[in-house]
C-alpha atoms as a PDB file:
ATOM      1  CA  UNK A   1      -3.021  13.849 -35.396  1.00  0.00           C
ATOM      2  CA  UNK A   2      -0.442  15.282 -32.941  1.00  0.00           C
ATOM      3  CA  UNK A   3       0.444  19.166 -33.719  1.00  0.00           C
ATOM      4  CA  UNK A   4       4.161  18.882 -32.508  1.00  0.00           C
ATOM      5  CA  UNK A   5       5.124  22.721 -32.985  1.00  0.00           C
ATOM      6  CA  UNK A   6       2.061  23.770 -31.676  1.00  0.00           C
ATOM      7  CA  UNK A   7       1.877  21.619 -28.955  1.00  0.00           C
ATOM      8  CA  UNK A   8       5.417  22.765 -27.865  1.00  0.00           C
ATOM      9  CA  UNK A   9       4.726  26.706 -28.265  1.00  0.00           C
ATOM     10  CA  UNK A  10       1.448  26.065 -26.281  1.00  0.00           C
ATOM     11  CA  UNK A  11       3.688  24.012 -23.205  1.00  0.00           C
ATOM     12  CA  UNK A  12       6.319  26.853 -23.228  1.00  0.00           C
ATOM     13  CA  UNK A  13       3.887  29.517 -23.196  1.00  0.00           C
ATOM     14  CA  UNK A  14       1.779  27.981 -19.885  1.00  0.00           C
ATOM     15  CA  UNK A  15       5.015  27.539 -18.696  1.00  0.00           C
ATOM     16  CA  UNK A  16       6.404  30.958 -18.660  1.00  0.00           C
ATOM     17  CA  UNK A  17       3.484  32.970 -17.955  1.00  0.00           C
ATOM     18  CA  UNK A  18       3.285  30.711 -14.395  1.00  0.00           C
ATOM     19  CA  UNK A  19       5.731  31.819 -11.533  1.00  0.00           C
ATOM     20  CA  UNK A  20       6.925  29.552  -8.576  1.00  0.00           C
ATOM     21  CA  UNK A  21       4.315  31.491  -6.071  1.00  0.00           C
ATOM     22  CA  UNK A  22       1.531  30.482  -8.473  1.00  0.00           C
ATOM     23  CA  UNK A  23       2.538  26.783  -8.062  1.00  0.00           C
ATOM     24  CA  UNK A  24       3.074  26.534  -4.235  1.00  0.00           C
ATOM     25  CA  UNK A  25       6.695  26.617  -5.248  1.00  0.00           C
ATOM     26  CA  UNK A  26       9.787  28.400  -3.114  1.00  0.00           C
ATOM     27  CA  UNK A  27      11.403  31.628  -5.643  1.00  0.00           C
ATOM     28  CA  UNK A  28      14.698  31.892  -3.961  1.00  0.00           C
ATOM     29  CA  UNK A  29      16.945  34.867  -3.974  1.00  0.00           C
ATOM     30  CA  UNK A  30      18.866  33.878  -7.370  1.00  0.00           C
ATOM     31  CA  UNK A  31      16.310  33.080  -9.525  1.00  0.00           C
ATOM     32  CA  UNK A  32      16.949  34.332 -13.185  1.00  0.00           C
ATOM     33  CA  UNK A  33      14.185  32.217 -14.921  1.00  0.00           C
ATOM     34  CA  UNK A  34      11.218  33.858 -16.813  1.00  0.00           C
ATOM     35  CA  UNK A  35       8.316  31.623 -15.585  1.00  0.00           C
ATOM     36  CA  UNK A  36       8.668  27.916 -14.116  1.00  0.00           C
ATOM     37  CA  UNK A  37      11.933  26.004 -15.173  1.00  0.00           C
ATOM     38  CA  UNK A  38      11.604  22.512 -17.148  1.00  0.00           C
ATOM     39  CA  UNK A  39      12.460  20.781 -14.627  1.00  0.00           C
ATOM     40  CA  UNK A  40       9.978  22.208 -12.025  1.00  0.00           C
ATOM     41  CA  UNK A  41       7.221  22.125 -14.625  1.00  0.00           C
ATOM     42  CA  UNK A  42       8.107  17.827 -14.889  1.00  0.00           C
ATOM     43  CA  UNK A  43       7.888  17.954 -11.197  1.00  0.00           C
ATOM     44  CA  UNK A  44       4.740  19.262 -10.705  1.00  0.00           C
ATOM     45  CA  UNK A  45       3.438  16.946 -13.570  1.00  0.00           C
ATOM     46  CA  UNK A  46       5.321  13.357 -11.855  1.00  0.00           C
ATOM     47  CA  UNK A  47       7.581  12.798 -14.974  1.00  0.00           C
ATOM     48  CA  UNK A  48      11.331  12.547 -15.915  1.00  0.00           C
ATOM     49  CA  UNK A  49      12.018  16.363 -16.891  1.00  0.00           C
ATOM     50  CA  UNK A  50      13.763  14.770 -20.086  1.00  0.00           C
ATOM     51  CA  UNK A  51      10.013  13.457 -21.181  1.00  0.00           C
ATOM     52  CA  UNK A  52       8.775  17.071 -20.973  1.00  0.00           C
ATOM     53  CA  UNK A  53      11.927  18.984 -21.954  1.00  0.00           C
ATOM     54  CA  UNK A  54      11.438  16.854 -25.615  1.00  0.00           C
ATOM     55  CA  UNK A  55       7.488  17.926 -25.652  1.00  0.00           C
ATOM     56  CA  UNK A  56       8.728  21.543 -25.542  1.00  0.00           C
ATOM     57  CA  UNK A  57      11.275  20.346 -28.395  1.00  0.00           C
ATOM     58  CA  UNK A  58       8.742  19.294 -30.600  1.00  0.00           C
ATOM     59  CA  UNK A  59      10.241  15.238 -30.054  1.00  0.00           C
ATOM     60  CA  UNK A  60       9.345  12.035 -28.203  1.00  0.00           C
ATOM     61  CA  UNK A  61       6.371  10.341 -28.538  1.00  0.00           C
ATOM     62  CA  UNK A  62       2.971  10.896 -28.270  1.00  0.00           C
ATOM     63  CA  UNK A  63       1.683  12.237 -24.683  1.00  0.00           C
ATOM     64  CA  UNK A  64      -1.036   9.736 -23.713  1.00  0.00           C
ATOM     65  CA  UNK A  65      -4.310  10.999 -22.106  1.00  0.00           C
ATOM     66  CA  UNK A  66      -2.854  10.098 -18.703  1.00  0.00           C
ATOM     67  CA  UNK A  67       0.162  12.159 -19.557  1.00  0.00           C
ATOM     68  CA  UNK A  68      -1.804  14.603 -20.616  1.00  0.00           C
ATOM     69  CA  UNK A  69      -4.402  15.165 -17.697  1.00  0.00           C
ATOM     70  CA  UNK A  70      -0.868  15.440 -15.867  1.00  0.00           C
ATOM     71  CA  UNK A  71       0.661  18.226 -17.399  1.00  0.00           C
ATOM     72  CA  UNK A  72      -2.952  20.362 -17.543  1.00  0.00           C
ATOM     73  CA  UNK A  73      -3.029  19.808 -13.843  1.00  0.00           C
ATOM     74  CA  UNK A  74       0.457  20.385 -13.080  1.00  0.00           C
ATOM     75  CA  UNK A  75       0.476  23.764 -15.024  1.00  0.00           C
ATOM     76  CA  UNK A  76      -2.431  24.945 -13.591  1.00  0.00           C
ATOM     77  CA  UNK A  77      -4.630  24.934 -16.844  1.00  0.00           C
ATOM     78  CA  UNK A  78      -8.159  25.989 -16.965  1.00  0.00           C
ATOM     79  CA  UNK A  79     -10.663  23.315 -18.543  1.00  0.00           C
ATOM     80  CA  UNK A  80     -11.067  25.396 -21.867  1.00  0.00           C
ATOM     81  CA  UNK A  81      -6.948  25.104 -21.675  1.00  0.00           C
ATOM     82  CA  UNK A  82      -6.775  21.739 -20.982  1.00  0.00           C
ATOM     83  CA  UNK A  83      -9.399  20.477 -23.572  1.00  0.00           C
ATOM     84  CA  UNK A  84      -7.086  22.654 -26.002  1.00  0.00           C
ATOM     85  CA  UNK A  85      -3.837  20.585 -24.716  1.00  0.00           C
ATOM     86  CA  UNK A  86      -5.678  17.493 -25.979  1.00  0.00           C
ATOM     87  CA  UNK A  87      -6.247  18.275 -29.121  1.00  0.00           C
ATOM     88  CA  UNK A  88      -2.744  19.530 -30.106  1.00  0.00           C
ATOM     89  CA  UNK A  89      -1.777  16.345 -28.999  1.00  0.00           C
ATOM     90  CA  UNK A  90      -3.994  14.502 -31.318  1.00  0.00           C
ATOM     91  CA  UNK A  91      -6.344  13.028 -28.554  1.00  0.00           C
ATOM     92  CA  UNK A  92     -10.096  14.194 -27.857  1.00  0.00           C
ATOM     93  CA  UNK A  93     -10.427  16.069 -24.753  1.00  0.00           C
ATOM     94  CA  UNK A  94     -12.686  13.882 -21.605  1.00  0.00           C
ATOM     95  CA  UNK A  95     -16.126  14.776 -21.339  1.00  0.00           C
ATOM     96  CA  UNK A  96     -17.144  17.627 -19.100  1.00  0.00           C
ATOM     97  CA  UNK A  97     -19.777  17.121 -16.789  1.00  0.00           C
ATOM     98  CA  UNK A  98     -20.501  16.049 -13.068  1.00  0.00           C
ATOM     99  CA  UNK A  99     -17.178  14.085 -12.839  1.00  0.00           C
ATOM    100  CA  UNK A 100     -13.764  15.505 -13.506  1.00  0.00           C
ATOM    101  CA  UNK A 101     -10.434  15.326 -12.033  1.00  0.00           C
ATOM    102  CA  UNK A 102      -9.233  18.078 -12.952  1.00  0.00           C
ATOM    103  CA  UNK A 103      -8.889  20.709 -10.465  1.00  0.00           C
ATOM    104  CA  UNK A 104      -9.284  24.252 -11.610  1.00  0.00           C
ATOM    105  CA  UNK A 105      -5.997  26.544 -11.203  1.00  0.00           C
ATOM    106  CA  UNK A 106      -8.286  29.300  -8.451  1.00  0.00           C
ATOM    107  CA  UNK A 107      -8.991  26.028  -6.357  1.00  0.00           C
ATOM    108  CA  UNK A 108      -4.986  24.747  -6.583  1.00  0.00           C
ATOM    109  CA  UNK A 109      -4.307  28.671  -5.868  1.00  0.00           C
ATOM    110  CA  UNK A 110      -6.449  27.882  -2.903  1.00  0.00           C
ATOM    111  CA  UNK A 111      -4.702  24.641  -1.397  1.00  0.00           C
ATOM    112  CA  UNK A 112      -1.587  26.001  -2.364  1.00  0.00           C
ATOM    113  CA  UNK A 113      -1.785  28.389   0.326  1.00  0.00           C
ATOM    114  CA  UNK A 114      -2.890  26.135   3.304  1.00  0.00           C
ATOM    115  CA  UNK A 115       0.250  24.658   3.524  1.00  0.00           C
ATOM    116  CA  UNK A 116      -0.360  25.081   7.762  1.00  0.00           C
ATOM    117  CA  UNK A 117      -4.256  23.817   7.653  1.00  0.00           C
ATOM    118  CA  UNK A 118      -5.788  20.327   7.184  1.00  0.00           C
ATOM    119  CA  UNK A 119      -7.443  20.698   4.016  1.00  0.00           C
ATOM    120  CA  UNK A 120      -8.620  19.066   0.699  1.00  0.00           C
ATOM    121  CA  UNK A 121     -10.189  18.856  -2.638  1.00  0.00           C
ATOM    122  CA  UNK A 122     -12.753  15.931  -3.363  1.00  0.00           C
ATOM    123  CA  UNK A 123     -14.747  14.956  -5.904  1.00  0.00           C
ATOM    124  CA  UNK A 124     -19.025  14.126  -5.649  1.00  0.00           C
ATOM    125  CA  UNK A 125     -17.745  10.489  -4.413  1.00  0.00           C
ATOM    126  CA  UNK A 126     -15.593  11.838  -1.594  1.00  0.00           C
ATOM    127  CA  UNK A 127     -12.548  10.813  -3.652  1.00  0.00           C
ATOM    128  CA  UNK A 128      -9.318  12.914  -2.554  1.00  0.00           C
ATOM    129  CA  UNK A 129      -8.092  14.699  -5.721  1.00  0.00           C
ATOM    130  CA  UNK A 130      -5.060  16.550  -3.200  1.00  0.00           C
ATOM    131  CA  UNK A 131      -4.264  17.033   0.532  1.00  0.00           C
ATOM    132  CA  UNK A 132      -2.473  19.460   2.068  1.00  0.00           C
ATOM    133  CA  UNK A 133       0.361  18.014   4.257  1.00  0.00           C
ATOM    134  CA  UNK A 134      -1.798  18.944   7.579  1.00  0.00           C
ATOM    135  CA  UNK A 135      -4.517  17.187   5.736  1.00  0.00           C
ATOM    136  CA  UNK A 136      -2.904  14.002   5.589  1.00  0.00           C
ATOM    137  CA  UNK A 137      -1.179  14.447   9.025  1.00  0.00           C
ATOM    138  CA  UNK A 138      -5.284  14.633  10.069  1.00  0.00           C
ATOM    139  CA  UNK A 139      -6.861  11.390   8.261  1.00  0.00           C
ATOM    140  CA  UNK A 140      -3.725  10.072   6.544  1.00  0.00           C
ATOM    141  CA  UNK A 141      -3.212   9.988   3.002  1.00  0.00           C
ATOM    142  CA  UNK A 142      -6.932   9.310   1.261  1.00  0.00           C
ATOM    143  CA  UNK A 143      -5.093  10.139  -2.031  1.00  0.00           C
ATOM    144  CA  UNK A 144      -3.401   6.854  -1.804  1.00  0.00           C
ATOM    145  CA  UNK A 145      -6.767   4.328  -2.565  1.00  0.00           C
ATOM    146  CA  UNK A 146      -7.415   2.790  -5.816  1.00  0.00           C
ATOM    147  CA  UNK A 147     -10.939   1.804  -7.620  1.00  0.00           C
ATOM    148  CA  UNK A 148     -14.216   1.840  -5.396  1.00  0.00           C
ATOM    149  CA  UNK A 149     -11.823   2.467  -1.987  1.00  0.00           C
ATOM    150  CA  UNK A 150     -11.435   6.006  -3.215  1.00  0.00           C
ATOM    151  CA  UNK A 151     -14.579   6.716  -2.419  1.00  0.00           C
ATOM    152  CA  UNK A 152     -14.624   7.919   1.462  1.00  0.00           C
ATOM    153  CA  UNK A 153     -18.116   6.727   1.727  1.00  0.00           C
ATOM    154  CA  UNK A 154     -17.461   3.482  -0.016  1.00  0.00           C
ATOM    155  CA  UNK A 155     -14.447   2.858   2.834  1.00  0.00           C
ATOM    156  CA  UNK A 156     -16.586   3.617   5.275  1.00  0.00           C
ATOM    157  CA  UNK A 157     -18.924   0.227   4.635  1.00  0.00           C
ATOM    158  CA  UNK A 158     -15.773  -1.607   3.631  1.00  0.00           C
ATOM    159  CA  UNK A 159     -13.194  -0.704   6.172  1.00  0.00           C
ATOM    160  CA  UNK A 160     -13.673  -1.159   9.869  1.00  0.00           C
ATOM    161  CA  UNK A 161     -10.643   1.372   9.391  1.00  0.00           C
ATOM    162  CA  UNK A 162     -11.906   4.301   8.092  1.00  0.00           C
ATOM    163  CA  UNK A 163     -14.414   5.070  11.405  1.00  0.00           C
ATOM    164  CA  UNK A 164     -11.713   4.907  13.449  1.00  0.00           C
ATOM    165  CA  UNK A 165     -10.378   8.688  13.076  1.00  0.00           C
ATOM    166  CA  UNK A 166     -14.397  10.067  13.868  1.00  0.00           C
ATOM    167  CA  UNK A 167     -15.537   9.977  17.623  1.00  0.00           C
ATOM    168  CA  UNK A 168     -18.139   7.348  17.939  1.00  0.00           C
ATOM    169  CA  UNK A 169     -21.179   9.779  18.584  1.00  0.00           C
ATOM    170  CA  UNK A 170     -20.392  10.638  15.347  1.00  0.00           C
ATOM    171  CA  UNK A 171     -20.561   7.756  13.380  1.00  0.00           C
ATOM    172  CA  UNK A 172     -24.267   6.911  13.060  1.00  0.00           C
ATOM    173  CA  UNK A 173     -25.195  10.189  11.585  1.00  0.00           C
ATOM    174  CA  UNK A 174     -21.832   9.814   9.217  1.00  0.00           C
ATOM    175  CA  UNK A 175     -23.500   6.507   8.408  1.00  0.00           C
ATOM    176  CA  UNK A 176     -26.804   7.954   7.565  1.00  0.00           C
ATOM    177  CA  UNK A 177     -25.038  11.021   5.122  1.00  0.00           C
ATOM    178  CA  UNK A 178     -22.793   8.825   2.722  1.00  0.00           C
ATOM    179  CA  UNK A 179     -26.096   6.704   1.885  1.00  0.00           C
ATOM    180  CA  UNK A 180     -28.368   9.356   1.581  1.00  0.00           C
ATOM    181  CA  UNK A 181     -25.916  11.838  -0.304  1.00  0.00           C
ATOM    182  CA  UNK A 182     -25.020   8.538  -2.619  1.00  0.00           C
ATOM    183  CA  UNK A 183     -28.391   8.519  -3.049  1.00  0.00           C
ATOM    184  CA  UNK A 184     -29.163  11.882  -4.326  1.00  0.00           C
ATOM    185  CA  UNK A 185     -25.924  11.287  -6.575  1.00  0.00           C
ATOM    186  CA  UNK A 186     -27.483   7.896  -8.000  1.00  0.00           C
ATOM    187  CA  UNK A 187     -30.855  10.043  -8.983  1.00  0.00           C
ATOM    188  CA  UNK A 188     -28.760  13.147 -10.256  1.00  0.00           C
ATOM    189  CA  UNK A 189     -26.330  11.399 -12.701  1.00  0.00           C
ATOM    190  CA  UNK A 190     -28.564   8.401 -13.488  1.00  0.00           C
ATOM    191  CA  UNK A 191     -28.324   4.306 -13.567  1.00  0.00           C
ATOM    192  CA  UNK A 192     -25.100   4.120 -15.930  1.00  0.00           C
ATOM    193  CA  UNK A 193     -23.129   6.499 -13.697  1.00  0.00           C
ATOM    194  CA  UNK A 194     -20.329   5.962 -11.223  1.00  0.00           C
ATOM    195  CA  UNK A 195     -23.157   6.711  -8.355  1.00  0.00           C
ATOM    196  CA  UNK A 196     -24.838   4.619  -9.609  1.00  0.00           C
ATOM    197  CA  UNK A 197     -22.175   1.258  -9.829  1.00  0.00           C
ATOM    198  CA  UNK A 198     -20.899   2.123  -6.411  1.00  0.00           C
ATOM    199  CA  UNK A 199     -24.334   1.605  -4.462  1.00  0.00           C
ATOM    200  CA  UNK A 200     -24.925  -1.570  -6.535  1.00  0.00           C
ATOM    201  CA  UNK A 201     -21.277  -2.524  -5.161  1.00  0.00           C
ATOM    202  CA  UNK A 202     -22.560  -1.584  -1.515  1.00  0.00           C
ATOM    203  CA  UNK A 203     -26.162  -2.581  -1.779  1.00  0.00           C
ATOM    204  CA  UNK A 204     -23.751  -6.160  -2.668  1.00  0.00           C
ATOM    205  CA  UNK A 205     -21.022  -5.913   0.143  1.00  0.00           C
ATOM    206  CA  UNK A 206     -22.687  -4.388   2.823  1.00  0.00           C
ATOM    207  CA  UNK A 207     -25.694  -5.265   4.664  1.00  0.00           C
ATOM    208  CA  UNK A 208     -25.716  -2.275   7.022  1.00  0.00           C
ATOM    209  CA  UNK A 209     -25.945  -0.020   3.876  1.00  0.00           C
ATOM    210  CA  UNK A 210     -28.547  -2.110   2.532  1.00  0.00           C
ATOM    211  CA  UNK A 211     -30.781  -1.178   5.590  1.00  0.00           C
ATOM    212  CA  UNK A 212     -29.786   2.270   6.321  1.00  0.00           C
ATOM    213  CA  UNK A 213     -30.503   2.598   1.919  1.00  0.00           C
ATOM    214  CA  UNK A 214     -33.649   0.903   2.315  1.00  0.00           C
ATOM    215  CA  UNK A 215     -34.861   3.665   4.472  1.00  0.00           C
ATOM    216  CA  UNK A 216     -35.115   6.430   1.397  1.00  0.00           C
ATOM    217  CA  UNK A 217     -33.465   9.518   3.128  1.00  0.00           C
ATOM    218  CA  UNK A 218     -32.562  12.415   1.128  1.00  0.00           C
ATOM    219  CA  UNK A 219     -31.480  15.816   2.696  1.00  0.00           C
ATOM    220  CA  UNK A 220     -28.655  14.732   5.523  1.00  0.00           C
ATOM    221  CA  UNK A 221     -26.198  17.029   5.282  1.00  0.00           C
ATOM    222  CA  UNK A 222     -22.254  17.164   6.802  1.00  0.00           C
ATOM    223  CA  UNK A 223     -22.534  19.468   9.969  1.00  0.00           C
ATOM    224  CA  UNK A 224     -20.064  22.245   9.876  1.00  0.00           C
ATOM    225  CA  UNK A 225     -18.413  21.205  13.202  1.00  0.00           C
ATOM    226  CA  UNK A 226     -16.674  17.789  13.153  1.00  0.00           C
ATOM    227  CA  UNK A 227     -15.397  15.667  16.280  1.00  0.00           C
ATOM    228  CA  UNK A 228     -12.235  13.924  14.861  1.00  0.00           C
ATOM    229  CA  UNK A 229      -9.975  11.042  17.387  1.00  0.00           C
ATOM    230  CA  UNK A 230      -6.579  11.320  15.951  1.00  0.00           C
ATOM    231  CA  UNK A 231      -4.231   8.568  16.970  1.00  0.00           C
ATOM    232  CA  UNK A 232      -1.590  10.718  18.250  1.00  0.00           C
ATOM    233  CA  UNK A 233      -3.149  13.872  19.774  1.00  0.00           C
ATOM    234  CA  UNK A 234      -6.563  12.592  20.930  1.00  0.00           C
ATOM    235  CA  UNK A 235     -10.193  14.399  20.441  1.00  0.00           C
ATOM    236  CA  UNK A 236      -9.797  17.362  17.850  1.00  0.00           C
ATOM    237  CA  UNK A 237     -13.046  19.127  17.872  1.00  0.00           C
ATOM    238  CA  UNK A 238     -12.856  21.135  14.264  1.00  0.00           C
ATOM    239  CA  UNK A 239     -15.103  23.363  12.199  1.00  0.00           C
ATOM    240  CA  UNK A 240     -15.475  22.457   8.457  1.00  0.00           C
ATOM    241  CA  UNK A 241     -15.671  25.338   5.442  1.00  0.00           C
ATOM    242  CA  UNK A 242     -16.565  23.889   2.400  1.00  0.00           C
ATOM    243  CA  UNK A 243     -15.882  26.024  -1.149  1.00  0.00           C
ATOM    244  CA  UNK A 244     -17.715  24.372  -3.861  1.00  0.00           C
ATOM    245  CA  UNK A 245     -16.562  24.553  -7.806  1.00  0.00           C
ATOM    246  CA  UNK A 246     -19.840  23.868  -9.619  1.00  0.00           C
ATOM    247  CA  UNK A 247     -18.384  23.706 -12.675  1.00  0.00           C
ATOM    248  CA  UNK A 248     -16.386  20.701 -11.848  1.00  0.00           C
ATOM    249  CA  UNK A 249     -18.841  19.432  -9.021  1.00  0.00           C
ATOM    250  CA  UNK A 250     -15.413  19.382  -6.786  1.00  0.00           C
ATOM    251  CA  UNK A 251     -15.301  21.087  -2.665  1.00  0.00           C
ATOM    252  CA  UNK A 252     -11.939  22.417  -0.870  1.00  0.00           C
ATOM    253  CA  UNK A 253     -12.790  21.088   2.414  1.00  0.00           C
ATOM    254  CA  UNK A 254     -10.540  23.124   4.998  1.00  0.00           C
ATOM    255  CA  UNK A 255     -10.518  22.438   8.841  1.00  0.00           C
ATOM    256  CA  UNK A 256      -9.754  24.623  11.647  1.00  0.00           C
ATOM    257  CA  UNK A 257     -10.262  25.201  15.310  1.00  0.00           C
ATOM    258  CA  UNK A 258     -11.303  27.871  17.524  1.00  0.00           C
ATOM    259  CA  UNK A 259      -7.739  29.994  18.897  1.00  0.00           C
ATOM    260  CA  UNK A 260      -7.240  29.419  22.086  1.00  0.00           C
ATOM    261  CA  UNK A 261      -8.829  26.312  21.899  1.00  0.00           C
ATOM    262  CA  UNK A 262      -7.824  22.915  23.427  1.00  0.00           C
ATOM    263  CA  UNK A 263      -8.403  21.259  19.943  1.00  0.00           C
ATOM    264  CA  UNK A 264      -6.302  24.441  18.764  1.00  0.00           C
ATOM    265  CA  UNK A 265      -3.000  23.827  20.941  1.00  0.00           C
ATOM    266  CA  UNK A 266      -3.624  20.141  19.630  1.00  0.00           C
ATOM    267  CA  UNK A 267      -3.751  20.688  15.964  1.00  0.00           C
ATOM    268  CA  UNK A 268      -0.612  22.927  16.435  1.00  0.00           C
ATOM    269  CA  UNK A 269       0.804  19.588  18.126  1.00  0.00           C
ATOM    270  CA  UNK A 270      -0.358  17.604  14.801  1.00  0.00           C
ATOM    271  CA  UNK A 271       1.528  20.140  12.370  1.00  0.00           C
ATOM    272  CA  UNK A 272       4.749  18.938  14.071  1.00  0.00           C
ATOM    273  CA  UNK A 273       3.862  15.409  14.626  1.00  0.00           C
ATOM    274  CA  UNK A 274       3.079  15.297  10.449  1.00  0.00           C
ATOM    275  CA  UNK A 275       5.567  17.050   9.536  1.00  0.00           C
ATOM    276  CA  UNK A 276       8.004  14.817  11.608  1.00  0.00           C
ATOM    277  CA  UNK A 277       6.302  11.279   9.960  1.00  0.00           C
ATOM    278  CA  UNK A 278       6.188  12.760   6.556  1.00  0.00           C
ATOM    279  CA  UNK A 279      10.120  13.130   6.813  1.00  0.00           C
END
């Protein structure tokens, strides 16, 4: 049963206690506001700021667990504060465990901040949870897929497409790390998991993963320096830092290049270019 008055002093409390920096959001010089406005707070979340601005009033209907998961995220909430947000609104909060998409608030802090580097958070599967707009400029936007296609390794059997942005040196070792990670995942979470349908989908669709599976490897891991062909500005040779949440078995993946660099000069060349075809 939904706790309306709680459930309201709980949203206006997250709400205040966050400021626009926190958020990735501008302050400007005339800002009066305690905390994050309505408005900015239904923003953040992808809803009409009337829908939230009636949660806060103790109206309107129900949140569903969608709606939910979307206003945790959007104000930043820790797991212990989301699973709390669920049951004031009557629902019972998703499991925790290997798979989650909910991003914890130091990892947001994080991507916030990288507003000028190709980065991103993923999940176990390689499914984007968030780019940054140099991240999408990079390998387009991967936060755009639905079902199985979220899954960067999954594309990568499915989609001629999705090799397109790696130099081709690359590609057989890429080939040889999304089976053998999906592999470890499959043994880790078990034969009911989400591992475990998307290699049955593969080991169904794809006869090149069915050989490269076939061969048992365990242990390939993503080298730290990646050779990317971007469409617009050519070979980008970049190094990869990954930060790793345990808790919510989610990596920041960030990108850079050595100053002074040709890839460098190029990926300085790629902030405009984005920022251009994102307008």
């Amino acid at each position: 049963m939904i706790d309306r008055t709680g459930l309201a002093e709980f949203l206006r409390n997250r709400r205040e206690a966050l400021q626009p920096e926190d958020v990735g959001l501008p302050r400007g010089q005339r800002r009066r506001t305690s905390g994050l406005r309505r408005e900015e707070v239904a923003s953040l979340c992808n809803m009409s700021a009337d829908y939230y601005s009636r949660l806060e009033r103790e109206r309107g209907p129900q949140p569903s667990q969608q709606m939910l998961a979307s206003i945790a995220q959007g104000l930043h909430m820790s797991i212990d504060e989301r699973d709390h947000l669920f049951r004031l609104a009557g629902h019972n909060p998703p499991a925790r465990g290997g798979y989650s998409e909910h991003i914890s608030p130091g990892l947001l802090r994080v991507l916030d901040r990288l507003d000028d580097t190709p980065a991103e958070i993923v999940t176990e599967l390689g499914e984007t949870l968030r780019q940054t707009p140099m991240g999408a400029a990079l390998t387009g936007d991967t936060t755009q897929y639905t079902g199985p296609a979220r899954s960067s390794g999954f594309r990568w059997f499915t989609d001629p497409a999705a090799r397109q942005i790696y130099a081709p040196a690359e590609r057989p070792f890429l080939t040889r790390m999304y089976v053998a990670g999906l592999r470890e995942m499959v043994t880790l979470r078990g034969p009911d998991s989400r591992a475990a349908h998307l290699a049955e989908l593969l080991l169904d669709r794809s006869e090149e993963f069915r050989r490269v599976w076939d061969d048992h490897e365990i242990g390939v891991r993503p080298h730290e320096v990646k050779h990317f062909v971007h469409p617009e500005v050519g070979a980008l040779e970049l190094t990869c830092q990954r930060l790793v949440d345990p808790e919510q078995a989610q990596a920041l993946l960030v990108y850079t290049a050595i100053p002074g660099s040709e890839s460098y000069e190029k990926l300085h060349l790629l902030s405009v270019i984005g920022t251009q075809t994102l307008r």
